[in-house]
C-alpha atoms as a PDB file:
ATOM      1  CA  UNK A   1      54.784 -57.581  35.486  1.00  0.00           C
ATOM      2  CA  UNK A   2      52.750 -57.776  39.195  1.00  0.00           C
ATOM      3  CA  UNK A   3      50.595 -54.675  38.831  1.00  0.00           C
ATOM      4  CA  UNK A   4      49.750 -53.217  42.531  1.00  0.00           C
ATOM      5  CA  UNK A   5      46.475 -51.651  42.789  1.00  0.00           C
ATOM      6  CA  UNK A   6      45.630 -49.540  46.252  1.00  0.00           C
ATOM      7  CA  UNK A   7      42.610 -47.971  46.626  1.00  0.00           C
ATOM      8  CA  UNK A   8      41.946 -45.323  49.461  1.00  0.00           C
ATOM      9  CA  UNK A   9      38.687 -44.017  50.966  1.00  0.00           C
ATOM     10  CA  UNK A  10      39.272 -41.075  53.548  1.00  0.00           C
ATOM     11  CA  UNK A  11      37.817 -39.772  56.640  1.00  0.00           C
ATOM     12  CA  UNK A  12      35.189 -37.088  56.344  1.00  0.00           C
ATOM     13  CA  UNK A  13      36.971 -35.549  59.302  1.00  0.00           C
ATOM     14  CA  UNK A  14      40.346 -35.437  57.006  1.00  0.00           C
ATOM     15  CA  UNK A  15      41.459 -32.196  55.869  1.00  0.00           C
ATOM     16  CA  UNK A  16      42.844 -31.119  52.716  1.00  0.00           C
ATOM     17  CA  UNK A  17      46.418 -30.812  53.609  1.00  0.00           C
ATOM     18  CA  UNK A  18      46.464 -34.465  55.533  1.00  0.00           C
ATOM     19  CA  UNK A  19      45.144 -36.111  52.282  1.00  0.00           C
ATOM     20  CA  UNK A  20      47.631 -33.920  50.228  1.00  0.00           C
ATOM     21  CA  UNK A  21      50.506 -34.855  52.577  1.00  0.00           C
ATOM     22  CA  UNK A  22      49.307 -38.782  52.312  1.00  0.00           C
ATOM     23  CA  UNK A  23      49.663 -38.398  48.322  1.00  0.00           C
ATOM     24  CA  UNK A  24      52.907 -36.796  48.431  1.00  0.00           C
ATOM     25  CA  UNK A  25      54.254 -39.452  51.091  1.00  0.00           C
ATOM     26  CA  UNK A  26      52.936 -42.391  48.634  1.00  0.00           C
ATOM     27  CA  UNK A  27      54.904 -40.567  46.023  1.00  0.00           C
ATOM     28  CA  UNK A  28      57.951 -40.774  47.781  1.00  0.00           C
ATOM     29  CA  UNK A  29      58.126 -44.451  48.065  1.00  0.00           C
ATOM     30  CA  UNK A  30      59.601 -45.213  44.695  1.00  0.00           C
ATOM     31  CA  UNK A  31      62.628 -43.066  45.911  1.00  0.00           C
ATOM     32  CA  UNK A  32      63.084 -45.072  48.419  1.00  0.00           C
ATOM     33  CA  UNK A  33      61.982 -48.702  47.525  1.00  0.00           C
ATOM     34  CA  UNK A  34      63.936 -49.103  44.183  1.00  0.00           C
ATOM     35  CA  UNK A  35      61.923 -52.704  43.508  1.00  0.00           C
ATOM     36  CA  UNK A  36      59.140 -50.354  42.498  1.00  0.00           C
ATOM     37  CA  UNK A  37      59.441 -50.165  38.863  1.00  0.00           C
ATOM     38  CA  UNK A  38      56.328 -48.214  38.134  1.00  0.00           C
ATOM     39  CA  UNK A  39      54.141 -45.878  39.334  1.00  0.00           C
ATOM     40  CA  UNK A  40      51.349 -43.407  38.988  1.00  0.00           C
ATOM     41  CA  UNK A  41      48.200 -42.409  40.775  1.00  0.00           C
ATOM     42  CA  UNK A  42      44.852 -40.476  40.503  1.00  0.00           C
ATOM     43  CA  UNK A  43      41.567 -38.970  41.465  1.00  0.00           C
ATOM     44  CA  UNK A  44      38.348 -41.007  40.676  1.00  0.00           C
ATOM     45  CA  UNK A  45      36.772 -38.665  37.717  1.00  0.00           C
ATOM     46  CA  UNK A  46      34.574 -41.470  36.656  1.00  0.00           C
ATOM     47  CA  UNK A  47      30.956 -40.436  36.319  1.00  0.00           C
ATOM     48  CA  UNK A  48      29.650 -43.678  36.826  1.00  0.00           C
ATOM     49  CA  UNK A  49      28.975 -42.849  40.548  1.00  0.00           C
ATOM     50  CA  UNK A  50      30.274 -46.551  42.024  1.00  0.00           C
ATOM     51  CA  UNK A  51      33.378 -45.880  43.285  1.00  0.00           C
ATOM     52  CA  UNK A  52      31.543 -46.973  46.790  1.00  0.00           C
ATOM     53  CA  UNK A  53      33.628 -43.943  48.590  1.00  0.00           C
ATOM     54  CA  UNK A  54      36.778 -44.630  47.351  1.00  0.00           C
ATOM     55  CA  UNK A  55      38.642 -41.671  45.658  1.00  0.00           C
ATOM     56  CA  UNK A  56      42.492 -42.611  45.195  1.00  0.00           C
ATOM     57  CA  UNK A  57      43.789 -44.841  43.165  1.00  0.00           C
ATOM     58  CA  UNK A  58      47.604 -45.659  43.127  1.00  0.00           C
ATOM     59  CA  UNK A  59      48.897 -48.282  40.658  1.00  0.00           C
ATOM     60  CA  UNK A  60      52.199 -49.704  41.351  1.00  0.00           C
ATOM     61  CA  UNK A  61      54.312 -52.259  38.760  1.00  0.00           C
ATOM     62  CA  UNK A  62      57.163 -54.864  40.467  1.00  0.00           C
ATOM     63  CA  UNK A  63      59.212 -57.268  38.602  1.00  0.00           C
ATOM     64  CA  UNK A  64      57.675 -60.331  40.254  1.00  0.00           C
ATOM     65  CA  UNK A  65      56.077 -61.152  43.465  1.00  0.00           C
ATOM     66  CA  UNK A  66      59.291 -61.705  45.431  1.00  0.00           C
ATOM     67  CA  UNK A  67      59.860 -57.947  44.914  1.00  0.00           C
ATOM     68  CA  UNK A  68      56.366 -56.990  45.874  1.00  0.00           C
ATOM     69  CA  UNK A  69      57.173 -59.033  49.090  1.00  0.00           C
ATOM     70  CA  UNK A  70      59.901 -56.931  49.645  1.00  0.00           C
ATOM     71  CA  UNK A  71      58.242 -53.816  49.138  1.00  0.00           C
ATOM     72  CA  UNK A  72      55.288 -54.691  51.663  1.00  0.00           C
ATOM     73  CA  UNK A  73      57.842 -55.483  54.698  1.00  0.00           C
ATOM     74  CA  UNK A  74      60.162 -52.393  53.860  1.00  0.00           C
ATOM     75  CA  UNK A  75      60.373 -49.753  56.923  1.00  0.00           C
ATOM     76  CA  UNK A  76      59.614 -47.231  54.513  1.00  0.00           C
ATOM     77  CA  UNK A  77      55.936 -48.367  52.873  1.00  0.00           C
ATOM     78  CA  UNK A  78      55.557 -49.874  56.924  1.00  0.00           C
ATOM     79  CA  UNK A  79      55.974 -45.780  57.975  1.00  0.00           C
ATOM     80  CA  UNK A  80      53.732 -44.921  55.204  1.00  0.00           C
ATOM     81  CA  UNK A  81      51.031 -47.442  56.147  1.00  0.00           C
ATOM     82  CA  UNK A  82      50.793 -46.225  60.014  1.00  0.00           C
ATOM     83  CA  UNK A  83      50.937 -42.734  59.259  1.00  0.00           C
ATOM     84  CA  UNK A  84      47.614 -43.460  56.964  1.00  0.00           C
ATOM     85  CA  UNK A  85      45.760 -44.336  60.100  1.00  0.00           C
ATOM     86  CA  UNK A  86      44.426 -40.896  61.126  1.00  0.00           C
ATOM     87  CA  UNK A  87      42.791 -40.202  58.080  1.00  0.00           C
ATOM     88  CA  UNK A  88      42.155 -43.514  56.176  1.00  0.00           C
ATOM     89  CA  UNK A  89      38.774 -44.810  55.973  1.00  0.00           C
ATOM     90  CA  UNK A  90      39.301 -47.958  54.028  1.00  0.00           C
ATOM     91  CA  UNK A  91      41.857 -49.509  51.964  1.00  0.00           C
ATOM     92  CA  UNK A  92      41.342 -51.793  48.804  1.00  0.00           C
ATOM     93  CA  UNK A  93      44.470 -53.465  47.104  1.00  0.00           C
ATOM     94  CA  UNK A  94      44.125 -55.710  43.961  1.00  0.00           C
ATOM     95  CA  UNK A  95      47.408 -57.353  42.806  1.00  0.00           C
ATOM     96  CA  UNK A  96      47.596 -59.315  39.563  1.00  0.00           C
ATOM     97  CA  UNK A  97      50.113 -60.285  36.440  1.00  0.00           C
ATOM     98  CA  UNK A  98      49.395 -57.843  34.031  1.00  0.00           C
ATOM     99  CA  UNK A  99      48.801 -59.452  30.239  1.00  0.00           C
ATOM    100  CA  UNK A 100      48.366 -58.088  27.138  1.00  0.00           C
ATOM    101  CA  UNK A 101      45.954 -59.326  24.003  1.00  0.00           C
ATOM    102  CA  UNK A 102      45.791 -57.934  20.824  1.00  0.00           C
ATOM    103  CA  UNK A 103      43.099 -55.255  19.959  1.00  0.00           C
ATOM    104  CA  UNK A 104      40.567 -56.595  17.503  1.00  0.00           C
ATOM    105  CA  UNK A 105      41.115 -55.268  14.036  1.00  0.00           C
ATOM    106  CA  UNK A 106      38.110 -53.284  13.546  1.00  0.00           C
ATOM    107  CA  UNK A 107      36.173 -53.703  10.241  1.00  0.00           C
ATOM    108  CA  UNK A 108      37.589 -49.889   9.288  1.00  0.00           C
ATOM    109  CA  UNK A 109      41.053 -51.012   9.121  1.00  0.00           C
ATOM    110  CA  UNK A 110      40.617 -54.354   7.168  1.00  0.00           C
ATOM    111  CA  UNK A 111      39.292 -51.997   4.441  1.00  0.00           C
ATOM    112  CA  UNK A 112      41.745 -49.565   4.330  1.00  0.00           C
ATOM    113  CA  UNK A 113      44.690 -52.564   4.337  1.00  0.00           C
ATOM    114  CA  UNK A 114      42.993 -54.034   0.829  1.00  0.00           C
END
């Protein structure tokens, strides 16, 4: 799976309901792109404090990097991006092949399997 990461720093001068509206746009985009096969977003809540401004993170899964392809040159994420310039700061996006690995069996469980 290509995991999608987008992160979004906004405007001081963006209100409330612009940054609501942007969420609920970005939210929208799995109804209309069916190669997204995941999705899910959030507010930073760490308190680590290094978040460098950005406060949305939205985490989107494709199939493989054809799909993702797809999914950047589709009108409707291209509508979404330009109607993020009034209020978008910055933008980060990470994309990588999500792989899994075993948890460590913890010293607690080894003792409880004997």
């Amino acid at each position: 799976m290509l995991r999608h990461v987008v992160l979004f720093s906004f405007k001081a001068s963006a209100h409330r309901e612009s940054v609501a509206e942007i969420e609920a746009a970005f939210a929208r985009l799995p109804e209309q792109i069916d190669l997204i096969q995941e999705y899910e977003w959030g507010v930073d809540v760490s308190p680590e404090g290094i978040a460098h401004g950005y406060t949305h993170c939205f985490l989107l899964t494709f199939a493989s990097a054809a799909d993702r392809d797809a999914y950047l040159v589709h009108p409707a994420h291209q509508a979404f991006v330009a109607s993020l310039q009034p209020v978008l700061e910055q933008a980060l996006v990470i994309d990588y092949w999500a792989t899994t690995a075993p948890l460590a069996t913890r010293p607690s469980q080894l003792a409880t399997q004997e």
